[in-house]
C-alpha atoms as a PDB file:
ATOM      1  CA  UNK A   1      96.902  87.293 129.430  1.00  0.00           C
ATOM      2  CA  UNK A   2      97.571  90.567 128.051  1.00  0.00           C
ATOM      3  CA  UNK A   3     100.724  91.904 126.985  1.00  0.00           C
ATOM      4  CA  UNK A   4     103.585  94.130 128.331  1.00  0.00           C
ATOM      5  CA  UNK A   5     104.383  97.337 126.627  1.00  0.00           C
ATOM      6  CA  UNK A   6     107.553  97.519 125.692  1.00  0.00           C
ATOM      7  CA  UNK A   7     108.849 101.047 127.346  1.00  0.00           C
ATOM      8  CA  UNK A   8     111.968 101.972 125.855  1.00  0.00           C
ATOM      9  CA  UNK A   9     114.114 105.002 128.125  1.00  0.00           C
ATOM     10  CA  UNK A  10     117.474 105.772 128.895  1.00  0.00           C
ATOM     11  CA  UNK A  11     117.878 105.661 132.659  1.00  0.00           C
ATOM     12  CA  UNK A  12     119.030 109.189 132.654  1.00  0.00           C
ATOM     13  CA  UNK A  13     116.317 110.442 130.544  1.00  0.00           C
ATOM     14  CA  UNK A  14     118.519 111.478 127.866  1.00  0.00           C
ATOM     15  CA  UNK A  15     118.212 111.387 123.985  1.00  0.00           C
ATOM     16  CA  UNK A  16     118.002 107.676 122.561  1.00  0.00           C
ATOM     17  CA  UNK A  17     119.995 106.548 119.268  1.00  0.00           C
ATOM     18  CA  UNK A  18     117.693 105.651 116.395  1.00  0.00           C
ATOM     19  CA  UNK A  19     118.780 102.181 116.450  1.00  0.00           C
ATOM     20  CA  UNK A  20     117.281 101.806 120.180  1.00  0.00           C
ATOM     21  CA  UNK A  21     113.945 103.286 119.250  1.00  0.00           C
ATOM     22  CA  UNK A  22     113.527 100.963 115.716  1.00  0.00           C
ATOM     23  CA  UNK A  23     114.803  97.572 117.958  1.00  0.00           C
ATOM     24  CA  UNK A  24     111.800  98.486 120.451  1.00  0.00           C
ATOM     25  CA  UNK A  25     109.252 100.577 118.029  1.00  0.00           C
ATOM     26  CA  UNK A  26     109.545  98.447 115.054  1.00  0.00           C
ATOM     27  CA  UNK A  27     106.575 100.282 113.504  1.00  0.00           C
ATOM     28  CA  UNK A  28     108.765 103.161 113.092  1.00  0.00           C
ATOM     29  CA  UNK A  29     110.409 101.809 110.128  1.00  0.00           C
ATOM     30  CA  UNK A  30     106.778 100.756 108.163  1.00  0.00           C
ATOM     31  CA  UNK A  31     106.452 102.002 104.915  1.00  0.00           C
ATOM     32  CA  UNK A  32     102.913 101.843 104.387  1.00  0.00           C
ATOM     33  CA  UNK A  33      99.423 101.399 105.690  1.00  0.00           C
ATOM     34  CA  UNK A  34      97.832  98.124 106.633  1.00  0.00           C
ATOM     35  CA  UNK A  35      96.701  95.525 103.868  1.00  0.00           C
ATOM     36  CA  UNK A  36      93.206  95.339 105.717  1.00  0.00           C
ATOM     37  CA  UNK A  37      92.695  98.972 105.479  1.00  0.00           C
ATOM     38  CA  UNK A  38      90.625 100.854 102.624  1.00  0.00           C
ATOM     39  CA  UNK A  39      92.123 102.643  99.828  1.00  0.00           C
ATOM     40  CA  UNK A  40      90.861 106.076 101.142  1.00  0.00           C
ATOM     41  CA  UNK A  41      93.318 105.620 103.803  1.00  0.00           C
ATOM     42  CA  UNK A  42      96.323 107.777 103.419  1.00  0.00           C
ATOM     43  CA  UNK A  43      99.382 106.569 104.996  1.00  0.00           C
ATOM     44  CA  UNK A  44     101.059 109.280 107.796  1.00  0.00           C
ATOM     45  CA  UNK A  45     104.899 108.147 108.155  1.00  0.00           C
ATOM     46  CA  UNK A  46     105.777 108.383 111.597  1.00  0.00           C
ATOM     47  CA  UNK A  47     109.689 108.327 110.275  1.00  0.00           C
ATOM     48  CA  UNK A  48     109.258 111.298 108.258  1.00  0.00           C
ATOM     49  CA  UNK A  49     107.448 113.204 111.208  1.00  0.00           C
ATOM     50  CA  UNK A  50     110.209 112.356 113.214  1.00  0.00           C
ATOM     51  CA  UNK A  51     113.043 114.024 110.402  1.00  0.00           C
ATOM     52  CA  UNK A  52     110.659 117.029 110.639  1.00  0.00           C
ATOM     53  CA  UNK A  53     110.615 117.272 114.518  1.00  0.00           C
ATOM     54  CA  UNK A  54     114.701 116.476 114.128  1.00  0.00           C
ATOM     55  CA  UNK A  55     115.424 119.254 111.986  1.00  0.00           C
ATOM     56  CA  UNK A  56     113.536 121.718 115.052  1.00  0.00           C
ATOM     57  CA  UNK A  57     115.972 120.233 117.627  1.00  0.00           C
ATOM     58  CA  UNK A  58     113.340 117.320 119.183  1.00  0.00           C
ATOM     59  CA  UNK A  59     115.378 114.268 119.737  1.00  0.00           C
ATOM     60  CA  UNK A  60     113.740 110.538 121.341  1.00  0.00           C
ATOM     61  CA  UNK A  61     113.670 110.111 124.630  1.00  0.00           C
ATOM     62  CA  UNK A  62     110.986 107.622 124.993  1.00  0.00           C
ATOM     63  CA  UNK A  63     109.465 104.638 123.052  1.00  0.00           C
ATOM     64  CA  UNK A  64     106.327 102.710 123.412  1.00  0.00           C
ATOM     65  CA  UNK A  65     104.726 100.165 121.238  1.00  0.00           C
ATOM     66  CA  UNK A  66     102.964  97.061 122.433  1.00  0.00           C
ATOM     67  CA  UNK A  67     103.053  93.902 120.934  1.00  0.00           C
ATOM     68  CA  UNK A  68     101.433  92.078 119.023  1.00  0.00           C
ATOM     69  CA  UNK A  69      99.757  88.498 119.216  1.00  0.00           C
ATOM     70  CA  UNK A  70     100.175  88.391 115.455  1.00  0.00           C
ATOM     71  CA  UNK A  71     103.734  88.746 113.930  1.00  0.00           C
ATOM     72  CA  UNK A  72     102.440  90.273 110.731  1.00  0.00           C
ATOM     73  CA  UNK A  73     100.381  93.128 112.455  1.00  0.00           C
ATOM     74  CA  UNK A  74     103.066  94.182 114.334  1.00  0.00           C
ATOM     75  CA  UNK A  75     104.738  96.636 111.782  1.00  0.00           C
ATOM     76  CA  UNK A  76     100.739  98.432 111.722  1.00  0.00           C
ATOM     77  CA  UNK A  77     100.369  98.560 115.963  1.00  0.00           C
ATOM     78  CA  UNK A  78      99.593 101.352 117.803  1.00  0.00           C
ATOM     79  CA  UNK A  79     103.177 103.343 118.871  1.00  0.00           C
ATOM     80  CA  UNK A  80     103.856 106.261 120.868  1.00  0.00           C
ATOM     81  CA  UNK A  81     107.197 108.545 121.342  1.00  0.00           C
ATOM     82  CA  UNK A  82     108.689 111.251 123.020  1.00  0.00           C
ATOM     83  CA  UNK A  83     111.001 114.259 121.874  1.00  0.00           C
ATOM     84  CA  UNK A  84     112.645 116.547 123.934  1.00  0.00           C
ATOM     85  CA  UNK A  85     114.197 119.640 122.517  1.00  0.00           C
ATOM     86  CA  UNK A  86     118.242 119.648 122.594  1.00  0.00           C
ATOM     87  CA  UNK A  87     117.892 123.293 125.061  1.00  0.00           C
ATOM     88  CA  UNK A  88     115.453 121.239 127.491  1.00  0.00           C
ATOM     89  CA  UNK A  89     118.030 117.948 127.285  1.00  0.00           C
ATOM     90  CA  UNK A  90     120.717 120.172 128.799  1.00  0.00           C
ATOM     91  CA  UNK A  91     118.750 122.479 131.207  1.00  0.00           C
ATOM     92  CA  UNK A  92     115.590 120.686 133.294  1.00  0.00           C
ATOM     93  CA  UNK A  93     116.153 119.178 136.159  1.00  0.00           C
ATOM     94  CA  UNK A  94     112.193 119.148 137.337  1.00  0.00           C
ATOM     95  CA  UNK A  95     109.330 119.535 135.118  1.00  0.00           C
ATOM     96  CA  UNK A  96     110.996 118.672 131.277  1.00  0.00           C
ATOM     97  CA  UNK A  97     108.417 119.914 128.263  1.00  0.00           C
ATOM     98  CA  UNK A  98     107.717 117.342 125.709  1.00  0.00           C
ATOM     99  CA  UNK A  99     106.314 116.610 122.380  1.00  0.00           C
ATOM    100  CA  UNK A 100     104.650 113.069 121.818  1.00  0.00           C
ATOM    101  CA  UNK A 101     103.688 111.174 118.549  1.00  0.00           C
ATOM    102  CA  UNK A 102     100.976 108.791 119.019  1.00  0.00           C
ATOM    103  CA  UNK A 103     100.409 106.949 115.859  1.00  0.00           C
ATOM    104  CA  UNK A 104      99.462 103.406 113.903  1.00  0.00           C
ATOM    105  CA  UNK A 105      98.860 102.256 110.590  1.00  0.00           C
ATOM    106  CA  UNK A 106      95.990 100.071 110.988  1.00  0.00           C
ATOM    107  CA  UNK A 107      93.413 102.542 110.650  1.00  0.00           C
ATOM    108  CA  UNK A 108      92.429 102.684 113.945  1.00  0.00           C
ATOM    109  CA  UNK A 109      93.361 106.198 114.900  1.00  0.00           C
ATOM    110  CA  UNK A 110      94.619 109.475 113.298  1.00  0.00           C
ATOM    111  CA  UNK A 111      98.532 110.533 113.675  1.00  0.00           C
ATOM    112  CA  UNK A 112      98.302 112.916 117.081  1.00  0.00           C
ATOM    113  CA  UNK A 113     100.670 115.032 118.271  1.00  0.00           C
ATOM    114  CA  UNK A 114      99.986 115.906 121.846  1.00  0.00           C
ATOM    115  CA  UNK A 115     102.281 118.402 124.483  1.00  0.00           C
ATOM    116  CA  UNK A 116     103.592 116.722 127.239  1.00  0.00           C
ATOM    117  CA  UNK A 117     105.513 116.724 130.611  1.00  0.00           C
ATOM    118  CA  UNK A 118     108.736 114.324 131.861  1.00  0.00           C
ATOM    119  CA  UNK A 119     108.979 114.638 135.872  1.00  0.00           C
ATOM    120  CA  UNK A 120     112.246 113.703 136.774  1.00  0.00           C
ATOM    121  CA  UNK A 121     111.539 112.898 140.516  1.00  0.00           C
ATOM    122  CA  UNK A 122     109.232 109.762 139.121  1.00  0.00           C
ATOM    123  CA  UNK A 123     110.902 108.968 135.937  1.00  0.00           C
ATOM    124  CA  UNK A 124     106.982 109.722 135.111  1.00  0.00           C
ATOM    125  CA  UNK A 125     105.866 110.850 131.556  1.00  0.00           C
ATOM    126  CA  UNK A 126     101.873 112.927 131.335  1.00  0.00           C
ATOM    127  CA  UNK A 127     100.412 113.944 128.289  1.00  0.00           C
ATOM    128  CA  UNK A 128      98.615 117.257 128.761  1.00  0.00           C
ATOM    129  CA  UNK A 129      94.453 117.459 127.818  1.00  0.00           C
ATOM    130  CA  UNK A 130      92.463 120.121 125.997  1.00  0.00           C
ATOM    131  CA  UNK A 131      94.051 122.307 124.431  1.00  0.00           C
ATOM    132  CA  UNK A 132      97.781 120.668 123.853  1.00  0.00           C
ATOM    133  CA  UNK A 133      97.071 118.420 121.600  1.00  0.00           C
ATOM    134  CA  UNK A 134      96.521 117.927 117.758  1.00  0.00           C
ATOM    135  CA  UNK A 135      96.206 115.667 115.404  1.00  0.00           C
ATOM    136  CA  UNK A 136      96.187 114.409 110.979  1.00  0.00           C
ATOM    137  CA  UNK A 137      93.519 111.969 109.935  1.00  0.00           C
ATOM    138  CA  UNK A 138      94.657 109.571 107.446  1.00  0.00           C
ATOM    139  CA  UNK A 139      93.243 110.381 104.334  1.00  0.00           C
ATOM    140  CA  UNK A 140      94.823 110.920 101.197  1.00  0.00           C
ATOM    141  CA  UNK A 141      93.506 114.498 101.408  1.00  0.00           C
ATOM    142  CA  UNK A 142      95.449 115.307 104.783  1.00  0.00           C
ATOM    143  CA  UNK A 143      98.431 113.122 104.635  1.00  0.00           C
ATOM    144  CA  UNK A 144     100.674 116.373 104.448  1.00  0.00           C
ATOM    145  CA  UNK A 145     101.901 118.776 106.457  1.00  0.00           C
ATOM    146  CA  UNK A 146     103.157 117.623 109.691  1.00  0.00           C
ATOM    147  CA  UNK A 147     105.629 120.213 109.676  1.00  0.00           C
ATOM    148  CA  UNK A 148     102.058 122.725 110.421  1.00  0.00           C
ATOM    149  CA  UNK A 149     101.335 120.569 113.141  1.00  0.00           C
ATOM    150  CA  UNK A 150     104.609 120.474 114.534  1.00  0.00           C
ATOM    151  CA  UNK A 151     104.563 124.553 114.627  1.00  0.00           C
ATOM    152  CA  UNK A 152     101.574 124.761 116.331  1.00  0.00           C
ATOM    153  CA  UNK A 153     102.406 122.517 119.239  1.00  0.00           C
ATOM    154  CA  UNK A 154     106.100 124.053 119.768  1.00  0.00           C
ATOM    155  CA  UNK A 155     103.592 126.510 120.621  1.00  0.00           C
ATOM    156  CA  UNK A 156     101.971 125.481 123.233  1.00  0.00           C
ATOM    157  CA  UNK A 157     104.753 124.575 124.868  1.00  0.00           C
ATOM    158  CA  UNK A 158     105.225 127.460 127.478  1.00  0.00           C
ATOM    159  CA  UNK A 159     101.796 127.548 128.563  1.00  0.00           C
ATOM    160  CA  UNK A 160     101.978 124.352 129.330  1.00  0.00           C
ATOM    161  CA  UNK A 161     104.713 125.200 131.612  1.00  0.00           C
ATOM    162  CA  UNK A 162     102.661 128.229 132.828  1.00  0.00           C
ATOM    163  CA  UNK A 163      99.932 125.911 133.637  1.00  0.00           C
ATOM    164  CA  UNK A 164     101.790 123.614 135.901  1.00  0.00           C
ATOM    165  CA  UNK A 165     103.532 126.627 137.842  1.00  0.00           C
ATOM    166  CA  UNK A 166     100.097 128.058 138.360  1.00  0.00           C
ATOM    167  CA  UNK A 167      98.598 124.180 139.726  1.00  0.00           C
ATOM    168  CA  UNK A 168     102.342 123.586 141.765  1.00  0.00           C
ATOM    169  CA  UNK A 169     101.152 127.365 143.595  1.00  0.00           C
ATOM    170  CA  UNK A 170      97.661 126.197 143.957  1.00  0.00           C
ATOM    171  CA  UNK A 171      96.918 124.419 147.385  1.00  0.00           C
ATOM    172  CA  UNK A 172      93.922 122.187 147.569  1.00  0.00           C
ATOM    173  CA  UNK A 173      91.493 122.177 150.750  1.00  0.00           C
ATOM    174  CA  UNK A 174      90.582 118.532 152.207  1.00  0.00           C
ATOM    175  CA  UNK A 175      87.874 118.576 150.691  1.00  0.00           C
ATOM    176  CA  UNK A 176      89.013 119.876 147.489  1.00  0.00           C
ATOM    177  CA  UNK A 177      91.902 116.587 147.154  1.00  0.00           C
ATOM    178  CA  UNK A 178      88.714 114.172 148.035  1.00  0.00           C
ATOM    179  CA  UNK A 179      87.099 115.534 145.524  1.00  0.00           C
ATOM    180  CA  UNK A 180      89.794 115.103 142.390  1.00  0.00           C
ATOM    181  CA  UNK A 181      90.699 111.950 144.256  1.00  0.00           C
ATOM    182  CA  UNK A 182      86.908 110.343 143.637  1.00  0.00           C
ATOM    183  CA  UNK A 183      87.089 111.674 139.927  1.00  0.00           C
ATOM    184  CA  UNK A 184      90.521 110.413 139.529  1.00  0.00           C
ATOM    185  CA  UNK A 185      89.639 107.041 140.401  1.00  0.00           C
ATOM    186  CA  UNK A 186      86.174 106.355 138.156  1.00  0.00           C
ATOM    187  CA  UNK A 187      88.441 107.394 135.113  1.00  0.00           C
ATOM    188  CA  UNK A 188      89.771 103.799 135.605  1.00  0.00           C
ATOM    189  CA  UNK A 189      86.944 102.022 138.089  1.00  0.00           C
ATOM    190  CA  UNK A 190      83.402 102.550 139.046  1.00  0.00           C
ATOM    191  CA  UNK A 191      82.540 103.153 142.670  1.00  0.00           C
ATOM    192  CA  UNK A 192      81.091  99.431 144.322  1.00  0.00           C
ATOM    193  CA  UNK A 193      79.066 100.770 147.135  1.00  0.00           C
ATOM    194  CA  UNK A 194      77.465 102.940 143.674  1.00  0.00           C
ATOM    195  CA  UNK A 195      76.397  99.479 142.012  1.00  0.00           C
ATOM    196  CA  UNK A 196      72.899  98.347 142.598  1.00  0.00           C
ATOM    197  CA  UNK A 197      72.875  94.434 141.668  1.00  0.00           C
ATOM    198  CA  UNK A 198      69.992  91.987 141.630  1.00  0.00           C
ATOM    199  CA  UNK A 199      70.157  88.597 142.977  1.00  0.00           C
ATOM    200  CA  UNK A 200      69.832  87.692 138.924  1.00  0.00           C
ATOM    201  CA  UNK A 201      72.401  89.636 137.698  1.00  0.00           C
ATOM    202  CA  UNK A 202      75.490  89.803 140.183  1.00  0.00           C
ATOM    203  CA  UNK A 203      78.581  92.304 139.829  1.00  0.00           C
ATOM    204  CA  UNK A 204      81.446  90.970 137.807  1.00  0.00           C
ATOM    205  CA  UNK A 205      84.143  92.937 137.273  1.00  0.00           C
ATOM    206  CA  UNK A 206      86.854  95.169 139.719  1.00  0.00           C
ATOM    207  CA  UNK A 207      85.144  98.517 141.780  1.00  0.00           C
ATOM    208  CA  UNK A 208      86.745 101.153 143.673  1.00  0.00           C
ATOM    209  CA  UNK A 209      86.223 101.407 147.835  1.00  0.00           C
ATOM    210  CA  UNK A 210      86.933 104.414 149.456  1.00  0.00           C
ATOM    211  CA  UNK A 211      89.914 102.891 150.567  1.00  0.00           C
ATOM    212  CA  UNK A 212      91.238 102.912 146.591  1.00  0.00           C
ATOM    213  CA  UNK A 213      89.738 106.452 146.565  1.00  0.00           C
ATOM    214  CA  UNK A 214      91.930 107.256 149.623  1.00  0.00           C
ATOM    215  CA  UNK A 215      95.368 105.421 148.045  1.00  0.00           C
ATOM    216  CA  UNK A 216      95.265 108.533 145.493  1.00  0.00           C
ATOM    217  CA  UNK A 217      96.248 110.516 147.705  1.00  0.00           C
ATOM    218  CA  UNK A 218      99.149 108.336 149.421  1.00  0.00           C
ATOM    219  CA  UNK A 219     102.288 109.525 147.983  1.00  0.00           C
ATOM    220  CA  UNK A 220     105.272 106.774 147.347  1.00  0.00           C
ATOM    221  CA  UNK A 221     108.008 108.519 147.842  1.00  0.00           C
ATOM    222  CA  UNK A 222     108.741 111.784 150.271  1.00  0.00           C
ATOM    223  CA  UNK A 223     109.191 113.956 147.961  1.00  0.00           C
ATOM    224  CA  UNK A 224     105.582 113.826 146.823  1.00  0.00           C
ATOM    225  CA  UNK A 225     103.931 114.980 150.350  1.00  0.00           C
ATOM    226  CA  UNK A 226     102.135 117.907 150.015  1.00  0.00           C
ATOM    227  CA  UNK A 227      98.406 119.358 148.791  1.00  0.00           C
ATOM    228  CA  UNK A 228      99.326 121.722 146.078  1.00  0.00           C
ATOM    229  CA  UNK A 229      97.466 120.858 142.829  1.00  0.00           C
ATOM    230  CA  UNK A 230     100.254 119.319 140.792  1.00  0.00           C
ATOM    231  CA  UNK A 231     101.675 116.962 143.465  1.00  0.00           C
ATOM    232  CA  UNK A 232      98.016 115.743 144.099  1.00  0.00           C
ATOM    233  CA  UNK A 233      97.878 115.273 140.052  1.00  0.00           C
ATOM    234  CA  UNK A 234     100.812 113.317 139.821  1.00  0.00           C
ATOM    235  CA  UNK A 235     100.641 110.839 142.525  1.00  0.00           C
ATOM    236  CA  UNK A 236      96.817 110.593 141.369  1.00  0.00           C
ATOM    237  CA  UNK A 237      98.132 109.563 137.859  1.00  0.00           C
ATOM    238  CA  UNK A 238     101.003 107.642 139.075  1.00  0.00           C
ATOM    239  CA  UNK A 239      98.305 105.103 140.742  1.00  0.00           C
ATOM    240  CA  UNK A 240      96.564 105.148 138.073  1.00  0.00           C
ATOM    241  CA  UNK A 241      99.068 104.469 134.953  1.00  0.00           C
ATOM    242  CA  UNK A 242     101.592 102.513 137.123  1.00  0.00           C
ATOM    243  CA  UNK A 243      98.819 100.296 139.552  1.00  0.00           C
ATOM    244  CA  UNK A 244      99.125  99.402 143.086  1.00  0.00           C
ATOM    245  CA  UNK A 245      95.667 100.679 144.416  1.00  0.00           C
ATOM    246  CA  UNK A 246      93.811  98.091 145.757  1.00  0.00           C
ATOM    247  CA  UNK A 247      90.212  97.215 144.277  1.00  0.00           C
ATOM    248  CA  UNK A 248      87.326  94.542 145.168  1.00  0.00           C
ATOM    249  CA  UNK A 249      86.697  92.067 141.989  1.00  0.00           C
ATOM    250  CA  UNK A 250      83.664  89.982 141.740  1.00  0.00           C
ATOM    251  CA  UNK A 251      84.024  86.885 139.535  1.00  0.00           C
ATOM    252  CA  UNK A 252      82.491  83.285 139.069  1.00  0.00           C
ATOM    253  CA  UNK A 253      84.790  82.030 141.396  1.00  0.00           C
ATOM    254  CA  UNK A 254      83.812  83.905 144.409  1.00  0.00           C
ATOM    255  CA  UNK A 255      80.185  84.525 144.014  1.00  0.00           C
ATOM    256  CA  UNK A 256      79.578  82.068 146.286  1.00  0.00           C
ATOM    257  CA  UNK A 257      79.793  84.539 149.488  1.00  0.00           C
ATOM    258  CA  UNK A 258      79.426  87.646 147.549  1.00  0.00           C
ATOM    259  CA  UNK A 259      81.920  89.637 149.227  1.00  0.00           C
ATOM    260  CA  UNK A 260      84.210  89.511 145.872  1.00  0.00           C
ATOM    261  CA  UNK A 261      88.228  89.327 146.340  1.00  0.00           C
ATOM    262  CA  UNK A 262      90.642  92.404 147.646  1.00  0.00           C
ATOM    263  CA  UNK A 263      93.511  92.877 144.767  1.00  0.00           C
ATOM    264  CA  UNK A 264      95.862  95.069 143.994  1.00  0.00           C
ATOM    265  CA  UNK A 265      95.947  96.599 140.460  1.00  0.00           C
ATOM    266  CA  UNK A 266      97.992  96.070 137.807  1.00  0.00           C
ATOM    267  CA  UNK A 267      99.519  98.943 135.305  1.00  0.00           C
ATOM    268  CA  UNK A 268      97.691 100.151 132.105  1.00  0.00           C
ATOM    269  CA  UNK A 269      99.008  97.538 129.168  1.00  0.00           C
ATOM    270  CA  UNK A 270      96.841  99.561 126.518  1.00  0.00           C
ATOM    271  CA  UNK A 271      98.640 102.623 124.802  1.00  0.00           C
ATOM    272  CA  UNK A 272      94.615 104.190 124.152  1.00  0.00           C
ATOM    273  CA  UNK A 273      93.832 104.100 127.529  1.00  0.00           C
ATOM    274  CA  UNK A 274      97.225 105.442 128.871  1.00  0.00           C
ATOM    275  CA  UNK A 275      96.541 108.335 126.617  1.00  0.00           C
ATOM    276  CA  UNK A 276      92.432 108.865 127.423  1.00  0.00           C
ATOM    277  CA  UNK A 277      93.714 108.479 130.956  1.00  0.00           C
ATOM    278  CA  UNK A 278      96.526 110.639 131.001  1.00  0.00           C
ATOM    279  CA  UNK A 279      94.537 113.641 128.956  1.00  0.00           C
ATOM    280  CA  UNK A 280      90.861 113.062 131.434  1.00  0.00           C
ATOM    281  CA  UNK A 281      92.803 113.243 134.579  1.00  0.00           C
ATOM    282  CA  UNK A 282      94.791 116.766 132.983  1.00  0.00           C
ATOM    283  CA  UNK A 283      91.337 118.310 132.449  1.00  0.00           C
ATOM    284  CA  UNK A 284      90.266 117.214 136.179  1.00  0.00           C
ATOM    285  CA  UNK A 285      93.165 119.117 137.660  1.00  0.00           C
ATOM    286  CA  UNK A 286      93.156 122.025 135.180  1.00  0.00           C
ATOM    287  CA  UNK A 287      90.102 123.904 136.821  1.00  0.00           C
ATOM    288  CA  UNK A 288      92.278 123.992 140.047  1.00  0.00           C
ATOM    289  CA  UNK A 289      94.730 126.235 138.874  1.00  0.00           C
ATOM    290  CA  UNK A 290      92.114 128.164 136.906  1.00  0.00           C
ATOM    291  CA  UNK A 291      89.718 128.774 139.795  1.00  0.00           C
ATOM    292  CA  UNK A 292      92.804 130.707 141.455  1.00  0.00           C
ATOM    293  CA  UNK A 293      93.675 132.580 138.089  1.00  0.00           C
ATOM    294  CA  UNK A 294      89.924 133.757 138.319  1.00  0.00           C
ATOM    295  CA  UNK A 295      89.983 134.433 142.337  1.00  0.00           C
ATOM    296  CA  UNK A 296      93.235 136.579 141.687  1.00  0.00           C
ATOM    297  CA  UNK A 297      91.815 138.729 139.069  1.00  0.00           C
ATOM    298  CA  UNK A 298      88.519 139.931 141.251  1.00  0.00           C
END
């Protein structure tokens, strides 16, 4: 069974004490890389990157690390957290700009910085694709200057605002939604009626039905009714993060009558695939606002 991350937020959304972030992000606090890991490895403090983005005015706001089946790997896992600035604490009420740290000291992935988005009406976090994001190997050679990296993201910043008042103006055709709604879904499940099994090799696994192709379009709440790009985006990335849709799994049990089992899907437990998921489904929905940029300027 796999495990839960452990989400650490503030119901309000506001800055979190360091205490709260080490109880729930213990790997905040490690001091070095991983035993296992080879000595070319150069170890990227993710407590020192976040006195850096402290001394710009980026406070916590959000912790994630999940846990680990092995006590003594835990202070290496995979961790991610978000900073807001102290002028966007006080003044968003809608869309709030963000900077994440996605790091680990296992060796299995670079420090990243990437530029991100809070929306308050979801209590939903999404980490912006191409373009907002960047990122230290861990070498001995390039285990400096976060402070660089730090610069160049504050950066980014307002266009990624820009971007998401240009996709929130951008209204998508029927056709258009069905579209990002079919790529949406096979960033997380292949299509079933798009498998082609033999009677000695039977599906196993979970597939998407037009039906879960259709449920990424189906707002939960009211506010979240409409066909402009960035509503469609979020409620698309909301089902996909969060669960809910429903899917058709084929397993030993029923292979029997070959039909598989209706389910409904669980949330994303992996921290990777929150972040390849977030950043694919960004990069689905940014041609959307640029096709109207491009229709504007003719």
């Amino acid at each position: 069974m796999p495990f839960d991350l452990i989400h650490t937020q503030n119901e309000t959304a506001t800055a979190l004490d360091f205490q709260t972030v080490v109880d729930n992000c213990p790997a905040v606090l490690t001091g070095s890389k991983s035993p296992d890991v080879s000595d070319r490895y150069g170890f990227v403090s993710t407590m020192g990157a976040m006195q850096v983005l402290a001394d710009y005015g980026f406070r916590p706001v959000k912790a994630i690390q999940r846990p680990s089946r092995k006590s003594d790997l835990q202070p290496f896992a995979a961790h991610m957290i978000s900073f807001c600035h102290d002028y966007d604490l006080a003044g968003a009420t809608d869309n709030r700009p963000e900077l994440i740290i996605y790091n680990s000291h296992d060796g299995k992935s670079a420090l990243k910085l990437f530029a991100g988005i809070y929306r308050f009406i979801c209590s939903n976090g999404i980490i912006a694709g191409n373009g907002f994001d960047a990122s230290m190997r861990h070498s001995n050679k390039t285990a400096n200057g976060f402070e660089d990296l730090l610069k160049s993201q504050a950066k980014a910043l307002p266009g990624l605002m820009e971007r998401i008042d240009s996709l929130q103006n951008t209204r998508l055709e029927q056709e258009q939604a069905l579209d990002f709604a079919y790529n949406a879904t096979k960033l997380r499940w292949e299509f079933e009626s798009e498998q082609n099994p033999t009677t000695d090799k039977p599906l196993r696994g979970s597939y998407a039905t037009d039906y879960t192709m259709q449920s990424m379009l189906n707002p939960l709440r009211r506010d979240d009714f409409g066909r402009d790009a960035w509503t469609v985006f979020n409620v698309a990335q909301e089902k996909l993060i969060r669960g809910g849709p429903k899917v058709i799994s084929h397993t030993v049990r029923n292979a029997d009558h070959g039909r598989g089992t209706i389910r409904k899907t669980r949330g994303i437990s992996s921290l990777p695939e929150i972040v390849r998921i977030n950043r694919k489904l960004w990069d689905l929905a940014a041609p959307q606002s640029d096709q109207k940029e491009l229709m504007a300027a003719e």
